[in-house]
C-alpha atoms as a PDB file:
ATOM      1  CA  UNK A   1      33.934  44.395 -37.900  1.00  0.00           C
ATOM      2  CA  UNK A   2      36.129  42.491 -35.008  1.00  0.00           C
ATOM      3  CA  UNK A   3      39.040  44.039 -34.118  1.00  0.00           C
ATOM      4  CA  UNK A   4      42.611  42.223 -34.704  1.00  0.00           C
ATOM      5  CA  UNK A   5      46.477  42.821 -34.699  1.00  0.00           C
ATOM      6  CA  UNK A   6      45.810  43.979 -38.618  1.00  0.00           C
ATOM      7  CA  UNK A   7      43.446  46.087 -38.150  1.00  0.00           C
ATOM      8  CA  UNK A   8      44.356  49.730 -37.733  1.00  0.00           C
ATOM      9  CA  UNK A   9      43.484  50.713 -34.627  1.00  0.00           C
ATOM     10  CA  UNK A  10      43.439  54.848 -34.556  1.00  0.00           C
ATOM     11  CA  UNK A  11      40.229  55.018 -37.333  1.00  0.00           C
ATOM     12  CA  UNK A  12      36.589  54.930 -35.861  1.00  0.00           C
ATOM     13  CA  UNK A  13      34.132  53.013 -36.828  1.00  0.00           C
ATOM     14  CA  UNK A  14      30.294  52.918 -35.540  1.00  0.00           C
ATOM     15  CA  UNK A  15      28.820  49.552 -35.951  1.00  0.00           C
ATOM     16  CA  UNK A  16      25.453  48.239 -35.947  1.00  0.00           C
ATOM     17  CA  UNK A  17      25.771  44.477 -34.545  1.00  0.00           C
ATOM     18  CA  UNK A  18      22.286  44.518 -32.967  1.00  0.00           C
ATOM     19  CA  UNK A  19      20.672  41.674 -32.000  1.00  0.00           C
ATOM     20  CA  UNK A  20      23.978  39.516 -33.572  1.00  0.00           C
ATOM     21  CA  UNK A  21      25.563  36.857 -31.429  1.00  0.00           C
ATOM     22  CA  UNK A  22      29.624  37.721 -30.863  1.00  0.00           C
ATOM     23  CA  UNK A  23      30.684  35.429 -28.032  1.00  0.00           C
ATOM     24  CA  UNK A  24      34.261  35.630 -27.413  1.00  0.00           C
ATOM     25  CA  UNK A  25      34.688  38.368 -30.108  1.00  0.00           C
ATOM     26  CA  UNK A  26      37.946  40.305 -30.168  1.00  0.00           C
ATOM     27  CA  UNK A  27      37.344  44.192 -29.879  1.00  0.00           C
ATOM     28  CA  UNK A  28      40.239  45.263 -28.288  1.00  0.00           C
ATOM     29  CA  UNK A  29      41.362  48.525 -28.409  1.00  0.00           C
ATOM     30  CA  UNK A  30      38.599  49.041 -30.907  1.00  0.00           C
ATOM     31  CA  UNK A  31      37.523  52.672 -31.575  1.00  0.00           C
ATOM     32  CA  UNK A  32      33.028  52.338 -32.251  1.00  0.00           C
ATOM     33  CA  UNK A  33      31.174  55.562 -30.952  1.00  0.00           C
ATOM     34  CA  UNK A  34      27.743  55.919 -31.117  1.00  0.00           C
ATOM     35  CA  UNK A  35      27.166  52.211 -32.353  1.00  0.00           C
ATOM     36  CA  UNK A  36      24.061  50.037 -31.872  1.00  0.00           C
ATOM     37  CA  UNK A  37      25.375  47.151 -29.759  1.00  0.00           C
ATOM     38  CA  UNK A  38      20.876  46.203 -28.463  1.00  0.00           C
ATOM     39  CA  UNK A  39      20.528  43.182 -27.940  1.00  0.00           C
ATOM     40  CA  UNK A  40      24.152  41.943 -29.159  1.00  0.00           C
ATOM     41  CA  UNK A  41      25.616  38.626 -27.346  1.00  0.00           C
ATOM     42  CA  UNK A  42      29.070  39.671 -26.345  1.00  0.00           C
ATOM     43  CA  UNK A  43      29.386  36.684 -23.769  1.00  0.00           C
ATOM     44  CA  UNK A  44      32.981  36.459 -22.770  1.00  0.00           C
ATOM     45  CA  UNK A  45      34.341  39.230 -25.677  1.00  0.00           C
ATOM     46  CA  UNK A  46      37.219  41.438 -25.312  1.00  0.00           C
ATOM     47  CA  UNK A  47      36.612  44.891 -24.922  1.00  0.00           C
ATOM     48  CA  UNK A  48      40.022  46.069 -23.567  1.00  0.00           C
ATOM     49  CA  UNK A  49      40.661  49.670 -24.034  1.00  0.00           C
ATOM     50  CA  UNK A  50      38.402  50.703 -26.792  1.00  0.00           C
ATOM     51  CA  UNK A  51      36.137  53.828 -27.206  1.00  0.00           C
ATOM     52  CA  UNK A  52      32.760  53.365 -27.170  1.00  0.00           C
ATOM     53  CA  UNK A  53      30.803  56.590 -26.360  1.00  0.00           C
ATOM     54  CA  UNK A  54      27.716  57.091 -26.960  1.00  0.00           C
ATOM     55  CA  UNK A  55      26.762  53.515 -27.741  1.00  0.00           C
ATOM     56  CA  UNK A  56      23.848  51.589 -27.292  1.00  0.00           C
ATOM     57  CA  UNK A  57      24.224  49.010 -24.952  1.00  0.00           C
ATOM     58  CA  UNK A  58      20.680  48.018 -24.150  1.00  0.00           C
ATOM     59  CA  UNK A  59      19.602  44.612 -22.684  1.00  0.00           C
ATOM     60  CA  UNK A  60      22.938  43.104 -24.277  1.00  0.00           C
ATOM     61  CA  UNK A  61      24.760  40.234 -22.825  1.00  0.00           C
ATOM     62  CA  UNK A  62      27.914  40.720 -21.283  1.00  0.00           C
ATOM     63  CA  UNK A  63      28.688  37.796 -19.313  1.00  0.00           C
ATOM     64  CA  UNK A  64      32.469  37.756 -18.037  1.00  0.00           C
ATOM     65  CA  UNK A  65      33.349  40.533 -20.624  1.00  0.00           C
ATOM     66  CA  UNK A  66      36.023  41.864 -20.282  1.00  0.00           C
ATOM     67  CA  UNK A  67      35.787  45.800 -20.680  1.00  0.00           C
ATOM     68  CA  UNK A  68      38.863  46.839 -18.786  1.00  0.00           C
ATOM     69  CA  UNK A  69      40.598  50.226 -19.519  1.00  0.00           C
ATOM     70  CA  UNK A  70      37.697  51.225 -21.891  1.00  0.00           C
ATOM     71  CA  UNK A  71      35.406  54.325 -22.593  1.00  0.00           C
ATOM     72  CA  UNK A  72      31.583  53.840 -22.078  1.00  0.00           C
ATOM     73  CA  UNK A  73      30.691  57.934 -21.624  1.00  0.00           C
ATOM     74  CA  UNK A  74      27.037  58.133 -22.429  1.00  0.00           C
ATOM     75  CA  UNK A  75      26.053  54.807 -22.726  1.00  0.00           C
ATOM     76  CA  UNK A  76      23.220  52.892 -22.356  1.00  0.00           C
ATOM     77  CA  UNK A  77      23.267  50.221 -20.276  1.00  0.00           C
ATOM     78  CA  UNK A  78      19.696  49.672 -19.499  1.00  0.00           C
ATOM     79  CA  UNK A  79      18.729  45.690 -19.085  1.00  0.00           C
ATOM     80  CA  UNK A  80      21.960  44.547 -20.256  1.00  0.00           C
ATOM     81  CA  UNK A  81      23.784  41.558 -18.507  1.00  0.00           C
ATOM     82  CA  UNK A  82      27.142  43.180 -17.112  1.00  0.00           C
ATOM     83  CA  UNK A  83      27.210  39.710 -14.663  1.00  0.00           C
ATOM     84  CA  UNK A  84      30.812  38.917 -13.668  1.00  0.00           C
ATOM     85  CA  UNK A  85      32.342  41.339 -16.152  1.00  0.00           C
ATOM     86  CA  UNK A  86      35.689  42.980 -16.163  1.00  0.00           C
ATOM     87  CA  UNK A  87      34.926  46.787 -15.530  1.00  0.00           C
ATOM     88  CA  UNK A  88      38.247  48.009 -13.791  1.00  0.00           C
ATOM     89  CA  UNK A  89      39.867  51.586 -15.148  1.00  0.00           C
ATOM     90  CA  UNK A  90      36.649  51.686 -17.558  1.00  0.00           C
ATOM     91  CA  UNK A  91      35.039  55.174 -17.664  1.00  0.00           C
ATOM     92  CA  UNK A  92      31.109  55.350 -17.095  1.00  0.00           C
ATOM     93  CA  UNK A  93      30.604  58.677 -17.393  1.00  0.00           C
ATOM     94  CA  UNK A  94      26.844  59.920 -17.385  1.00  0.00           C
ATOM     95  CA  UNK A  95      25.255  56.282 -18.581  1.00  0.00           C
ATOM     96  CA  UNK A  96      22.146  54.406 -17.994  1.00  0.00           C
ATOM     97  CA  UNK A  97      22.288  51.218 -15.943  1.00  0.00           C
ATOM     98  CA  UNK A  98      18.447  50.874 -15.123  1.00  0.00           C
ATOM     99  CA  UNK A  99      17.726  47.191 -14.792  1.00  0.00           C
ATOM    100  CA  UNK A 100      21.483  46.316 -15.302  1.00  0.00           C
ATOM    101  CA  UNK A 101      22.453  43.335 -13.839  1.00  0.00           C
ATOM    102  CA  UNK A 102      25.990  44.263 -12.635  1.00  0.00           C
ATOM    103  CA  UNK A 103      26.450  41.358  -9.755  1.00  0.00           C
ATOM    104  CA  UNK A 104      29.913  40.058  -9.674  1.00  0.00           C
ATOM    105  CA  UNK A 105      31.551  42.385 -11.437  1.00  0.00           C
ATOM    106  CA  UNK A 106      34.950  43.945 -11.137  1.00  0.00           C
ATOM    107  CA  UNK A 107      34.507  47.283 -11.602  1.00  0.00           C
ATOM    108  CA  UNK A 108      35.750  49.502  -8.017  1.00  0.00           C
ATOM    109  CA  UNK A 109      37.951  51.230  -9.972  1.00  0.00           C
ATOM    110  CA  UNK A 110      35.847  52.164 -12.804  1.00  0.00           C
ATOM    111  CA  UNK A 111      34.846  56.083 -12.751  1.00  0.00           C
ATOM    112  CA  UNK A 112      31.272  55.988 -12.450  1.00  0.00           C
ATOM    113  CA  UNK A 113      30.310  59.864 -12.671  1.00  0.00           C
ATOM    114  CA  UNK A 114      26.984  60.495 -13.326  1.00  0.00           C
ATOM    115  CA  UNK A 115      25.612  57.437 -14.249  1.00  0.00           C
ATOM    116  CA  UNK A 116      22.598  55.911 -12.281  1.00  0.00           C
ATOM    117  CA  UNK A 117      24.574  52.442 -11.061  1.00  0.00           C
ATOM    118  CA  UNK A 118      22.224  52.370  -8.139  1.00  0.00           C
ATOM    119  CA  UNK A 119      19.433  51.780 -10.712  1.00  0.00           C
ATOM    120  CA  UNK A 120      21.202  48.623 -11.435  1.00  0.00           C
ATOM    121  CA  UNK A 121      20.658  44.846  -9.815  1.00  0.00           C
ATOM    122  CA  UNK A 122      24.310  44.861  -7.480  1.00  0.00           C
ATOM    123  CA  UNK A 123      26.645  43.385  -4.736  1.00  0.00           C
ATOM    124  CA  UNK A 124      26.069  44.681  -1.490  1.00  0.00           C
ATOM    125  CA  UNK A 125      30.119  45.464  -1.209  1.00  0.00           C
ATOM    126  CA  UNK A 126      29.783  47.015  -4.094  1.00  0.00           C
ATOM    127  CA  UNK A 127      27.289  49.160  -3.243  1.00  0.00           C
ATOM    128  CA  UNK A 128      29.095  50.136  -0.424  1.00  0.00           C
ATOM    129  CA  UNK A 129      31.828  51.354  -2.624  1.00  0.00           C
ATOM    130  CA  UNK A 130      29.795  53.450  -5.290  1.00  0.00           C
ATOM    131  CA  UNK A 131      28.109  54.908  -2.401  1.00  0.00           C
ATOM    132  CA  UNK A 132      31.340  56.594  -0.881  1.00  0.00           C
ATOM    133  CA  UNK A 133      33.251  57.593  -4.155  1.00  0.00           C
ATOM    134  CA  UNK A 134      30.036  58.248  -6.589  1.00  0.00           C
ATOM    135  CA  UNK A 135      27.143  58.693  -4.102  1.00  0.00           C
ATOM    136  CA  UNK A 136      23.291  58.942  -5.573  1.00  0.00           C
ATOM    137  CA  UNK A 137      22.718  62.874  -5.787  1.00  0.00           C
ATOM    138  CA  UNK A 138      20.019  64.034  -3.217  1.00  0.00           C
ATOM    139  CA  UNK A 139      16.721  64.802  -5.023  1.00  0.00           C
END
């Protein structure tokens, strides 16, 4: 189910859209833990401020989402195409990113705790910037 101004907002709902094509989709503020988003097309969707914990995220595409002010704790992020996505504010708390292709993306103010970004295809800044605030733990 897409998110609009009539839906209610405060009621979760988990969602299977797996391998379903939602480019430019309006999810904002939407509340979906533990959903199956593999393989979904979200291409330019709106993400903005919505709870999606524990969601499944794998080799999805993401192009110039925007997922600003949202909740991604336990995620899985493996494969998926993050390229030139809005991450700013977002919470990434102990996901996956192996394989991720996170290049472009605007996402230094995202809380990255715990999760593997430097398994993930980056920027060079960028890298720079995880390093110092969310550095790779020492084996």
């Amino acid at each position: 189910m897409v998110m609009t101004e009539n839906n209610p907002k405060d009621e979760e709902e988990t969602l299977d859209l797996s391998f379903q094509n939602h480019t430019k989709a309006n999810f904002r503020k939407g509340r979906h833990p533990s959903s199956n988003f593999r393989r979904t097309i979200f291409d330019g969707a709106d993400l903005t401020a919505g709870d999606f914990t524990g969601s499944d995220f794998r080799k999805a595409s993401m192009f110039c989402a925007d997922l600003m002010n949202s909740t991604f704790d336990s995620c899985d992020f493996r494969g998926t195409d993050l390229r030139k996505a809005r991450l700013n504010l977002s919470t990434f708390r102990n996901c996956k990113f192996k394989g991720a292709d996170i290049r472009g993306i605007r996402g230094r103010y995202a809380i990255w705790q715990g999760s593997d970004w430097w398994n993930a295809k980056l920027d060079d800044d960028l890298s720079k910037v995880l390093n110092k605030k969310w550095p790779k733990p020492k084996e």
